[in-house]
C-alpha atoms as a PDB file:
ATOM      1  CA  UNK A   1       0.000   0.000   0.000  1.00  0.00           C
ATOM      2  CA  UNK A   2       1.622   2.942  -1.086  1.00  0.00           C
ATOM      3  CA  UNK A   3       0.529   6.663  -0.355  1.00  0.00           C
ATOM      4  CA  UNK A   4      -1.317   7.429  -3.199  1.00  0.00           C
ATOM      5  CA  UNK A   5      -3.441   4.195  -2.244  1.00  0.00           C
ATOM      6  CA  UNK A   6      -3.637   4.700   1.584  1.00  0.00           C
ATOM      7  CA  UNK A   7      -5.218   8.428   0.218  1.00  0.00           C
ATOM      8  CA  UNK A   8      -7.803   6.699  -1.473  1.00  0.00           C
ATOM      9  CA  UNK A   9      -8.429   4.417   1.236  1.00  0.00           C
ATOM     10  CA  UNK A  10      -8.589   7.201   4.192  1.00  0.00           C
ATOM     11  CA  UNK A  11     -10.448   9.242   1.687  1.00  0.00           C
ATOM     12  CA  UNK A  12     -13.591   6.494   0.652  1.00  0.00           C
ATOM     13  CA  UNK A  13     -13.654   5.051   3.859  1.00  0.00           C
ATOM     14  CA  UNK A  14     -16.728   4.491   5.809  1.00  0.00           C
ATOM     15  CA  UNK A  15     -17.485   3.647   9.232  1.00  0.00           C
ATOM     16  CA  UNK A  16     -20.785   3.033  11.448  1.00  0.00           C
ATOM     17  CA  UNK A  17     -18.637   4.885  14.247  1.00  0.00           C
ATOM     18  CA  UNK A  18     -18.766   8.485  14.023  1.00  0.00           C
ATOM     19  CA  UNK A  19     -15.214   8.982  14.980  1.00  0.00           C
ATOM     20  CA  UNK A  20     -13.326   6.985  12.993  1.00  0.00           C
ATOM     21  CA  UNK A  21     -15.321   8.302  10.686  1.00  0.00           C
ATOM     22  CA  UNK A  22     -13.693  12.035  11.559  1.00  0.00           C
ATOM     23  CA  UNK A  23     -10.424  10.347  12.096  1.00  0.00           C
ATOM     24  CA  UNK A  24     -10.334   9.031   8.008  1.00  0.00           C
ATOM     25  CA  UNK A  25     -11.544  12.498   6.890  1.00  0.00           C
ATOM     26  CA  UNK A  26      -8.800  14.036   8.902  1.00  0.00           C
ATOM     27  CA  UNK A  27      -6.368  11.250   7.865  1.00  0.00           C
ATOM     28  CA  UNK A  28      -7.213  11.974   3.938  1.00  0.00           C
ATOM     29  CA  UNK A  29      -6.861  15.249   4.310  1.00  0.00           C
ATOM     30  CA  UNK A  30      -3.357  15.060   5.727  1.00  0.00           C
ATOM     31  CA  UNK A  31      -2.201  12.908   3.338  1.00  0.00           C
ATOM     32  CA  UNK A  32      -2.526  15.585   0.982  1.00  0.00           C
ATOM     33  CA  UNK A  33      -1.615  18.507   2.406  1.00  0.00           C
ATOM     34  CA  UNK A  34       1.920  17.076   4.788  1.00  0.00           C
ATOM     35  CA  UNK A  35       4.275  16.018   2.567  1.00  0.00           C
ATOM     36  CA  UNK A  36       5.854  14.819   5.692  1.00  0.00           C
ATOM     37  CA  UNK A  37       3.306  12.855   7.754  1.00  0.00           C
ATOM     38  CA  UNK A  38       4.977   9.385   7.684  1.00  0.00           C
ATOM     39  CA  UNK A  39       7.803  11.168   9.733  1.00  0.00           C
ATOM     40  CA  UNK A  40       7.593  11.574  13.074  1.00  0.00           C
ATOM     41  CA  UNK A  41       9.778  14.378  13.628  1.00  0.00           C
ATOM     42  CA  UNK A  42       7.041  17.195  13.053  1.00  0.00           C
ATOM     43  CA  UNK A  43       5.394  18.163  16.223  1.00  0.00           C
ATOM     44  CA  UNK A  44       1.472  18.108  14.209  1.00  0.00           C
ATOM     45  CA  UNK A  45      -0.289  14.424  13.395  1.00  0.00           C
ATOM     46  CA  UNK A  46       1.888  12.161  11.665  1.00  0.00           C
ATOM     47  CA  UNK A  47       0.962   8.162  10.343  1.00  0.00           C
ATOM     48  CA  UNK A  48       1.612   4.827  12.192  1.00  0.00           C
ATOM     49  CA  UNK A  49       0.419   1.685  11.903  1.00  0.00           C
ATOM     50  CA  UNK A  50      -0.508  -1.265  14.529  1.00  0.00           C
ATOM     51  CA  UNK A  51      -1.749  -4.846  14.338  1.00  0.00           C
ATOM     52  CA  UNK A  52      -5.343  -6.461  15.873  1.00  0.00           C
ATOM     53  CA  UNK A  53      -4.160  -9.839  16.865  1.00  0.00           C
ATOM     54  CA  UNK A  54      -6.055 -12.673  16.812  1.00  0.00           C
ATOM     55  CA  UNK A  55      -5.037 -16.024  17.909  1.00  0.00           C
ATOM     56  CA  UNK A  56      -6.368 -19.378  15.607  1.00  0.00           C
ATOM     57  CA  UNK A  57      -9.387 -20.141  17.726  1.00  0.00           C
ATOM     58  CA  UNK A  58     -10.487 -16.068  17.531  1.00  0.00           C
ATOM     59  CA  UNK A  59     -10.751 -16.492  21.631  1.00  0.00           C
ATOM     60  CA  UNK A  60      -7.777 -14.133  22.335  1.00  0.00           C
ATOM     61  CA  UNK A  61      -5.976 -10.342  21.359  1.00  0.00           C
ATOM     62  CA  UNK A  62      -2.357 -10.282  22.129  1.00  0.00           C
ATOM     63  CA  UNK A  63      -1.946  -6.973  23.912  1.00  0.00           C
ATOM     64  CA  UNK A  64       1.368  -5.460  24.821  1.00  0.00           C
ATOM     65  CA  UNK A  65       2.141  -3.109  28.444  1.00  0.00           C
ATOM     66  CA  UNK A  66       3.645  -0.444  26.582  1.00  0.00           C
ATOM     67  CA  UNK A  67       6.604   0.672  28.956  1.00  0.00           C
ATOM     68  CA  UNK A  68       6.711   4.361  28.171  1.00  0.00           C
ATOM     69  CA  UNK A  69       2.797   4.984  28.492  1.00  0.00           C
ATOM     70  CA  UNK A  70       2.412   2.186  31.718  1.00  0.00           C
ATOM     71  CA  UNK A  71      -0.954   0.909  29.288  1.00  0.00           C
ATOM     72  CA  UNK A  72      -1.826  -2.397  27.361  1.00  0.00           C
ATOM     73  CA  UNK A  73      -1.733  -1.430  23.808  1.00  0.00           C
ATOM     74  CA  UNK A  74      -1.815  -3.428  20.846  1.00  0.00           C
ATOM     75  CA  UNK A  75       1.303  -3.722  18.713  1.00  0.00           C
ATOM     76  CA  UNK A  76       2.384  -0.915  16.220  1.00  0.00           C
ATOM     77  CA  UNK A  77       4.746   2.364  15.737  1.00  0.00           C
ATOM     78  CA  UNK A  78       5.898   5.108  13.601  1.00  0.00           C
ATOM     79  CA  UNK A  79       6.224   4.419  10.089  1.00  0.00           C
ATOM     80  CA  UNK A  80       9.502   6.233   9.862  1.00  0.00           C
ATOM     81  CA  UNK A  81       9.534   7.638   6.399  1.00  0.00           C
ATOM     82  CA  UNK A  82       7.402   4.329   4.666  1.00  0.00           C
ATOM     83  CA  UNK A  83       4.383   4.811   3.372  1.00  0.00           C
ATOM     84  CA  UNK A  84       3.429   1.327   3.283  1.00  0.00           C
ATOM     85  CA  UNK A  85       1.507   0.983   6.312  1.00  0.00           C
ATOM     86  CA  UNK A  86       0.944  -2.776   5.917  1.00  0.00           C
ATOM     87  CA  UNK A  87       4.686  -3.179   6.351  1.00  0.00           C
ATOM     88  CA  UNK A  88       5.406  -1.019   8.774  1.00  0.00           C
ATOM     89  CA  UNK A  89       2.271  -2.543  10.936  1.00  0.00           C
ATOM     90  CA  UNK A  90       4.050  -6.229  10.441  1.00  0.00           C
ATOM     91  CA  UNK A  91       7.422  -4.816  11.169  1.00  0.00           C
ATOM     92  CA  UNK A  92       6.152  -3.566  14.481  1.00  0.00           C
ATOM     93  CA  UNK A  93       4.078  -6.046  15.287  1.00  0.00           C
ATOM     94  CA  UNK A  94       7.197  -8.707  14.745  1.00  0.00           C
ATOM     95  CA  UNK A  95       9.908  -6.446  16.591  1.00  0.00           C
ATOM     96  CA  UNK A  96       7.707  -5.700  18.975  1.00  0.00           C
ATOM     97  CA  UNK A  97       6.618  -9.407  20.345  1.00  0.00           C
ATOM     98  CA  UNK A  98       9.709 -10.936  18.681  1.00  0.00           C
ATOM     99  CA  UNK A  99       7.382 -13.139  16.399  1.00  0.00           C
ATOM    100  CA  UNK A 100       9.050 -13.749  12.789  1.00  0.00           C
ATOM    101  CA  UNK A 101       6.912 -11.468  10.215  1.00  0.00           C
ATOM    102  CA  UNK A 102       6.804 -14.880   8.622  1.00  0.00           C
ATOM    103  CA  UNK A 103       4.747 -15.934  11.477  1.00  0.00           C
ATOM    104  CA  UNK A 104       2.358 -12.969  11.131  1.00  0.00           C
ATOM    105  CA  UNK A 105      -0.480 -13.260   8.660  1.00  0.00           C
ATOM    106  CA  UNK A 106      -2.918 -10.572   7.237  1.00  0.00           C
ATOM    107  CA  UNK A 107      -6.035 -11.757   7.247  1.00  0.00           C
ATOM    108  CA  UNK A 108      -7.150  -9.176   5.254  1.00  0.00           C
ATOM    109  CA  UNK A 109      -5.343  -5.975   3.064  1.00  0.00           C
ATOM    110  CA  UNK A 110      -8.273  -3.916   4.029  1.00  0.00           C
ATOM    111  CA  UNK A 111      -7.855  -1.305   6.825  1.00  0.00           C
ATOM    112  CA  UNK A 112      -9.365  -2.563   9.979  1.00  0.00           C
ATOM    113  CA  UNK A 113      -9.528   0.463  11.859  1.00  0.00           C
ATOM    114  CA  UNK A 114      -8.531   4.117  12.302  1.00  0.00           C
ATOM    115  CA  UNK A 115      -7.432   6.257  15.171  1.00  0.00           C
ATOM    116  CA  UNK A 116      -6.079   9.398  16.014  1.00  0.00           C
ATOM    117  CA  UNK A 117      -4.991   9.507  19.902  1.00  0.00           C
ATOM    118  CA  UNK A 118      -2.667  12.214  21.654  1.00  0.00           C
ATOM    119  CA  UNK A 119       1.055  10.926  22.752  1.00  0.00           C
ATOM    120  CA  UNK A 120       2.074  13.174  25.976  1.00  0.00           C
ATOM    121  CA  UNK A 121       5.539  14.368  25.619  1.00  0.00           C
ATOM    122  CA  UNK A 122       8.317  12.215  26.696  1.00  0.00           C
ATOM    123  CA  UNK A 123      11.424  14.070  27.683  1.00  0.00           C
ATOM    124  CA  UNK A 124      12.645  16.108  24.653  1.00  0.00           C
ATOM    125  CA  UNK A 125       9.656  14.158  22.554  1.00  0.00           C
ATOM    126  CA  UNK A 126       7.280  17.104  21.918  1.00  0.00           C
ATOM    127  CA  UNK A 127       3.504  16.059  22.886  1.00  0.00           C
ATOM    128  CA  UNK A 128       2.265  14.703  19.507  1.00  0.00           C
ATOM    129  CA  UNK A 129      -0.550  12.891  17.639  1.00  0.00           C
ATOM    130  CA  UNK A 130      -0.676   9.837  15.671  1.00  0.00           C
ATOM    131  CA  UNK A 131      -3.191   9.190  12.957  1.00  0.00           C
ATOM    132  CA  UNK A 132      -3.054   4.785  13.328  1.00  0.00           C
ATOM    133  CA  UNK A 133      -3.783   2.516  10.467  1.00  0.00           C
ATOM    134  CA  UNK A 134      -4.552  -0.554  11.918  1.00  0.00           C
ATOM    135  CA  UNK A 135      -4.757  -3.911  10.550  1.00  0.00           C
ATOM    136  CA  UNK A 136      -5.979  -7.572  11.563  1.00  0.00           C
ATOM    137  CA  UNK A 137      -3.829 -10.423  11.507  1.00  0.00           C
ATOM    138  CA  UNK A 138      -3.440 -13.856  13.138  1.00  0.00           C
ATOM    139  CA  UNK A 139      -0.551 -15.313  15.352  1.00  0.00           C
ATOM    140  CA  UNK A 140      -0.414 -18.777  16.593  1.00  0.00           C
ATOM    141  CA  UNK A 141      -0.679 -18.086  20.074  1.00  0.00           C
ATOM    142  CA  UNK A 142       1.701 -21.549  20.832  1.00  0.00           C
ATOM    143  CA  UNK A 143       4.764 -19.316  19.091  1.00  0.00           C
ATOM    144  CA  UNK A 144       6.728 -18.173  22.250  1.00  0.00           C
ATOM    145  CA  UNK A 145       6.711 -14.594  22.925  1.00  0.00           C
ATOM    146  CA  UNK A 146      10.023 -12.930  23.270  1.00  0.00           C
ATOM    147  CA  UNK A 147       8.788  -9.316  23.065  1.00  0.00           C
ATOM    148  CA  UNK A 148      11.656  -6.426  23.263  1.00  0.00           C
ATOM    149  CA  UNK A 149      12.869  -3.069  25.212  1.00  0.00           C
ATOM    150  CA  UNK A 150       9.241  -1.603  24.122  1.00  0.00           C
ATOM    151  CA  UNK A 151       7.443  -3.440  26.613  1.00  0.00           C
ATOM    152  CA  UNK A 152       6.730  -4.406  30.096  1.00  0.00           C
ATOM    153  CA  UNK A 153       5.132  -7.323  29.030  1.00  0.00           C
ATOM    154  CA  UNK A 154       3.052  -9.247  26.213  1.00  0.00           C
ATOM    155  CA  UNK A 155      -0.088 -11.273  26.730  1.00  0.00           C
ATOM    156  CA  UNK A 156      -2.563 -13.332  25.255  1.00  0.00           C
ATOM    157  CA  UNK A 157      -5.983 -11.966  26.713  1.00  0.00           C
ATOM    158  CA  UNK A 158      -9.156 -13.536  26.125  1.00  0.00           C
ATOM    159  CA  UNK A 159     -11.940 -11.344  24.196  1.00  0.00           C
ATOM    160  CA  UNK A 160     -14.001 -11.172  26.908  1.00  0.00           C
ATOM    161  CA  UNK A 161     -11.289  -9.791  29.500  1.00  0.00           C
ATOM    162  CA  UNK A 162      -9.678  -7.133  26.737  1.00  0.00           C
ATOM    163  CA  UNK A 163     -11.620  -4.237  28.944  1.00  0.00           C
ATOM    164  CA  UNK A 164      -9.653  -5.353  31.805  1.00  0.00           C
ATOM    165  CA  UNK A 165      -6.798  -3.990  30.474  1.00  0.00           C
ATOM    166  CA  UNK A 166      -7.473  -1.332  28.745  1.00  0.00           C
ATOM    167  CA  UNK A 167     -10.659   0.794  28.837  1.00  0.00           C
ATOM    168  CA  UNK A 168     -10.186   2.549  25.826  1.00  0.00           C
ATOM    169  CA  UNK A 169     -12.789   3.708  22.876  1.00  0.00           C
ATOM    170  CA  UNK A 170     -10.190   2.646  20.306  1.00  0.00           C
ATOM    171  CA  UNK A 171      -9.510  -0.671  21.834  1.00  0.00           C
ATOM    172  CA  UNK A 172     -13.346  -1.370  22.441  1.00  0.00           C
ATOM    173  CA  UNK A 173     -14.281  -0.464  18.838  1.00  0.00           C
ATOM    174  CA  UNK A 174     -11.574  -3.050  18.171  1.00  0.00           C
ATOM    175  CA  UNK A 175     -12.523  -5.500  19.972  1.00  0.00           C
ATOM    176  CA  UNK A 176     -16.537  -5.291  18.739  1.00  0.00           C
ATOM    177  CA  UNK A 177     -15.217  -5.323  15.118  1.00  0.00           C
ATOM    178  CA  UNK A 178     -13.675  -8.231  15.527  1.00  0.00           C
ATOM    179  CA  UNK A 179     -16.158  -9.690  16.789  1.00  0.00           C
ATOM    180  CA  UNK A 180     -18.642  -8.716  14.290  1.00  0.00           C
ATOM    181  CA  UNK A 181     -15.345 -10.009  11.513  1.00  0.00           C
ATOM    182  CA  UNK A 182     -15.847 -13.350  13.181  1.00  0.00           C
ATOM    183  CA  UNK A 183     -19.529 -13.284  12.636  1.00  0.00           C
ATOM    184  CA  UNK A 184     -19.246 -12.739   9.567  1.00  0.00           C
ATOM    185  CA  UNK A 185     -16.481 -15.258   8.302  1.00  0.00           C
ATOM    186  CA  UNK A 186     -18.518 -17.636   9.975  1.00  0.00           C
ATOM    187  CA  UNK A 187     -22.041 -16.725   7.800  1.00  0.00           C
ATOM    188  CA  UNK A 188     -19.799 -17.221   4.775  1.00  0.00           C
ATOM    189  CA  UNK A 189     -18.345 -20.248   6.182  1.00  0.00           C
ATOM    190  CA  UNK A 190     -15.113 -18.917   6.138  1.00  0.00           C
ATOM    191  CA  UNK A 191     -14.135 -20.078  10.081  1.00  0.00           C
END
């Protein structure tokens, strides 16, 4: 997915929820106006890209405790310059659970969900925002889970405990699309 594409995508997307809805307008119109939004170094919104994680039964997330912001998060980061956001979610996702991108699969090209959310500055890190692309994906939850200097910890939490752990809108409307993605692979007899 290159930036041209991701345009597009932000631009035509639709959502039932009104801000995501917002956050893709926003999104589109950044990608055309900032030349430099896949860099993080501005202080204004700039892209990033996470992972939904499903494990093969669809019973569990894999959520990470983010050590600078002391909160379960799922997977993901700055893109760094790329503009492919599917990359740069798997890229994250593997460094940041220590899984083999090999061992990461898309289970589906489409954008899964959209959020912008504040980051508080962090020492000489201005206070910044992040427009996140986010995708789904599967990991065999069996595959050990080395994680790396990112984290406090990684888990596999059940669906019905994710609120436990984190409260959030973003993570809720997560966790109810996924469930109504399981639903649905499972009226086309996909699961």
């Amino acid at each position: 997915m290159n930036r041209h594409t991701l345009q597009t995508c932000l631009c035509q997307y639709r959502s039932h929820y009104i801000e995501e809805q917002a956050y893709a307008r926003r999104g589109c119109l950044l990608l055309q106006d900032d030349p430099d939004c896949f860099f993080r170094e501005g202080t204004g919104l700039h892209v990033t890209a996470s992972t939904w994680i499903l494990n093969p039964a669809r019973s569990a997330t894999l959520l990470m405790l983010h050590r600078k912001l002391e909160q379960w998060f799922q997977p993901g980061g700055h893109a760094d310059g790329n503009e492919n956001v599917i990359a740069v979610a798997l890229k994250e996702c593997s460094e940041e659970t220590g899984i083999a991108e090999t061992d990461i699969h898309l289970l589906d090209t489409a954008i899964f969900d959209i959020d912008i959310h504040r980051t508080p500055r962090r020492g000489m890190e201005p206070a910044h925002q992040h427009l996140d692309i986010r995708f789904l994906v599967e990991i065999d939850d069996r595959i050990p889970l080395a994680g790396n200097s990112e984290s406090h910890a990684l888990r596999w939490v059940p669906l019905h405990e994710v609120h436990a752990y984190n409260k959030g809108l973003s993570i809720h409307r997560m966790l109810i699309k996924s469930q109504e993605w399981l639903r649905q692979q499972r009226i086309q007899g996909l699961t």
